[in-house]
C-alpha atoms as a PDB file:
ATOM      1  CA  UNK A   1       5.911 -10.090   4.685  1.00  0.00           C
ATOM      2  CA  UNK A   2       5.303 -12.319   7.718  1.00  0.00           C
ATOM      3  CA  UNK A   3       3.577 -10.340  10.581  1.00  0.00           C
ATOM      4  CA  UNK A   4       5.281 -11.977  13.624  1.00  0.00           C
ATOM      5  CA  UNK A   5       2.795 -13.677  16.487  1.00  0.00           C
ATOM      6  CA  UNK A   6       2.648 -11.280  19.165  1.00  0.00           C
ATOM      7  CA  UNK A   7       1.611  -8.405  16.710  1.00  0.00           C
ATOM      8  CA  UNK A   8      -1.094 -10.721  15.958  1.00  0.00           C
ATOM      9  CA  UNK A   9      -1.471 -10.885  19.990  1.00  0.00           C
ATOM     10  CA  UNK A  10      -1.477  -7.397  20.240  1.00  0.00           C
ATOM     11  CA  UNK A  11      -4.184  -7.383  17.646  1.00  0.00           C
ATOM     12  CA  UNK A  12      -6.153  -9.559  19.987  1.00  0.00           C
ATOM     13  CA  UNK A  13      -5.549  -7.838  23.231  1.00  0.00           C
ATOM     14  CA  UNK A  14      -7.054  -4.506  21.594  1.00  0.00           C
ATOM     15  CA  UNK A  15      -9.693  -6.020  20.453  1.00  0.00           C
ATOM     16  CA  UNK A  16     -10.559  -7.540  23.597  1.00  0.00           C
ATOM     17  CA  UNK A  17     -10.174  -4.251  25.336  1.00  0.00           C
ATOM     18  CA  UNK A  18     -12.720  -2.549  22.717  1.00  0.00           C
ATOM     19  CA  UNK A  19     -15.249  -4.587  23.276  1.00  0.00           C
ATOM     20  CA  UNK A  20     -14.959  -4.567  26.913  1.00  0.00           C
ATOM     21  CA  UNK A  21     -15.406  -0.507  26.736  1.00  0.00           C
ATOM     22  CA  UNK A  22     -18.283  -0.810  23.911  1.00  0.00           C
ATOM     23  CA  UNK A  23     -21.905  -1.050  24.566  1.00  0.00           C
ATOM     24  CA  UNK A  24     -24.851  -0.688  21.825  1.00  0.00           C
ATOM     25  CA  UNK A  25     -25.681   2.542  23.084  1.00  0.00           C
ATOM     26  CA  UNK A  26     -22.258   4.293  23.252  1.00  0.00           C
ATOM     27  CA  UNK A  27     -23.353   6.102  19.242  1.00  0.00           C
ATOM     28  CA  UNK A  28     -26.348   7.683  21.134  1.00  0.00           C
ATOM     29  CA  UNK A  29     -24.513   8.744  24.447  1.00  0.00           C
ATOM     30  CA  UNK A  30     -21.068  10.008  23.136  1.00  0.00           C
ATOM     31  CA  UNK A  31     -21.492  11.789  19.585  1.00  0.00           C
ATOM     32  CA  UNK A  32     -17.822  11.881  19.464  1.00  0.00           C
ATOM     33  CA  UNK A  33     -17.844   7.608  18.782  1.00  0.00           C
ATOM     34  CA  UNK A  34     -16.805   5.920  15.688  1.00  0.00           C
ATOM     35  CA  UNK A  35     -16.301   1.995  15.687  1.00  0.00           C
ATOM     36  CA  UNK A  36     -14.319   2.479  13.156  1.00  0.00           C
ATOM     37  CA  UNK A  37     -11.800   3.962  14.851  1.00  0.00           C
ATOM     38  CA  UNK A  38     -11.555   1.319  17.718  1.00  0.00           C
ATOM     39  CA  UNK A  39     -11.115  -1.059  14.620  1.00  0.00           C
ATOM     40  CA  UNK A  40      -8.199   1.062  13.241  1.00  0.00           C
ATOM     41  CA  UNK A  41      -6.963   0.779  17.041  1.00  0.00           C
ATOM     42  CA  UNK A  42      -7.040  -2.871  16.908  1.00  0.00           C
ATOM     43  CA  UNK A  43      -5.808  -3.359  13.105  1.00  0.00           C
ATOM     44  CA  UNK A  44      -2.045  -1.414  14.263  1.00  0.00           C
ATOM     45  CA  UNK A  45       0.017  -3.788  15.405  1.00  0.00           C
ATOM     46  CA  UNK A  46      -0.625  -5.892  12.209  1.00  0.00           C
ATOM     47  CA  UNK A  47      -0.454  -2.425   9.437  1.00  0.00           C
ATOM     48  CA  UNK A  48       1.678  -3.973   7.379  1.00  0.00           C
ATOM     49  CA  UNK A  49      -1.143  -6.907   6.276  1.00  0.00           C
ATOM     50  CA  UNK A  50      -1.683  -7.645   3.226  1.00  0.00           C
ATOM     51  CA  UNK A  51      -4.828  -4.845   1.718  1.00  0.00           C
ATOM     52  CA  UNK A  52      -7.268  -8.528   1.367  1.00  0.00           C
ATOM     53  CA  UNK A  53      -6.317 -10.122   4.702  1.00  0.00           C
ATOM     54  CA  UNK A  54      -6.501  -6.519   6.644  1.00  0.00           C
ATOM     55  CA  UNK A  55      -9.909  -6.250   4.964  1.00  0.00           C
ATOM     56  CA  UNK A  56     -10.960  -9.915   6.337  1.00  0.00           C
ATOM     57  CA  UNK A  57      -9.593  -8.738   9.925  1.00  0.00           C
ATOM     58  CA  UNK A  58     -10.897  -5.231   9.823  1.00  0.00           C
ATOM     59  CA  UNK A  59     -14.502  -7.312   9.765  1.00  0.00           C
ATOM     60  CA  UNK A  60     -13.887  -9.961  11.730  1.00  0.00           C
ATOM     61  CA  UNK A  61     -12.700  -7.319  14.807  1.00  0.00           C
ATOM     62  CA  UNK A  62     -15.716  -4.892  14.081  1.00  0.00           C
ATOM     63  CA  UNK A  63     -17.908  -8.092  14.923  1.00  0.00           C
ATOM     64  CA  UNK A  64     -16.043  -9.162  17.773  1.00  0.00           C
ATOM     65  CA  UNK A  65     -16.043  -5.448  19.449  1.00  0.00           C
ATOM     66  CA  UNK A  66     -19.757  -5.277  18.677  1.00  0.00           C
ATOM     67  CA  UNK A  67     -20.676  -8.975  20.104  1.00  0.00           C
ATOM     68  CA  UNK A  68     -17.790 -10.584  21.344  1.00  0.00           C
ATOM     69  CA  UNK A  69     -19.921 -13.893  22.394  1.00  0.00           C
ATOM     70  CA  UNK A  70     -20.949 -14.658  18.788  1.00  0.00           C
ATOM     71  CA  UNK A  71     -17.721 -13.604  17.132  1.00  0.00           C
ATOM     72  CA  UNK A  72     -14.826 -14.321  18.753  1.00  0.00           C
ATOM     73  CA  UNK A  73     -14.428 -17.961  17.112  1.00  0.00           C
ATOM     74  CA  UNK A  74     -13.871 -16.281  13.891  1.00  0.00           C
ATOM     75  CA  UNK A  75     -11.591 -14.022  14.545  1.00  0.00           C
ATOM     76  CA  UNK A  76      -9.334 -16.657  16.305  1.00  0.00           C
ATOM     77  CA  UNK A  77      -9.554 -18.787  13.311  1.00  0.00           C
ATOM     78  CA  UNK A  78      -8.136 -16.151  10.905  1.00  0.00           C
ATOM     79  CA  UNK A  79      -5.513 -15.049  13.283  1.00  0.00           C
ATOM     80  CA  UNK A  80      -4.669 -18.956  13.162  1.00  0.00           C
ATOM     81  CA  UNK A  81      -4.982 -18.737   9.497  1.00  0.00           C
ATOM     82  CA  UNK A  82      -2.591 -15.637   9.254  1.00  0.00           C
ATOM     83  CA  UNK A  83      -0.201 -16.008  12.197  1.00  0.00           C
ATOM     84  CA  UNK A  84       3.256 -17.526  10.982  1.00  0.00           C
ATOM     85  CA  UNK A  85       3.526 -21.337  12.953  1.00  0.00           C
ATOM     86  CA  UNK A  86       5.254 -21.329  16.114  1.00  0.00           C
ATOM     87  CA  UNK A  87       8.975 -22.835  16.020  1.00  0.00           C
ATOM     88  CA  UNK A  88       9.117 -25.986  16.739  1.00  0.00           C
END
């Protein structure tokens, strides 16, 4: 199944808007915080991902929320890799 380019965009935009809200200390100062959750946040426009690729995303997101500097690349590059090519 081909998961069409602005789910993948979608995917993005929530991940963007994760890591703007997260901070290293957020655990400590609200009990009630899982990453993992902002990562299942992220991963829903794209749910219907193949169980290896949503595995390679669900890692490549958790990075970028948690350091968006040193990650972001990556995650690009597999939404690249997985995003069907744009019409020409």
């Amino acid at each position: 199944m081909t998961i069409p380019q602005e789910q993948f965009d979608d995917l993005l935009s929530r991940t963007a808007l994760a890591s703007l809200f997260y901070y290293p200390e957020i655990a400590v100062d609200d009990g009630d915080y899982n990453l993992q959750n902002d990562i299942a946040y992220c991963l829903e426009p794209v749910a219907a991902i193949a169980d290896d690729d949503a595995d390679r995303l669900r890692v490549a997101v958790g990075r970028v929320i948690t350091n968006p500097t040193a990650h972001r690349s990556e995650l690009l590059a597999l939404v690249i890799e997985l995003a069907p090519q744009p019409a020409a």
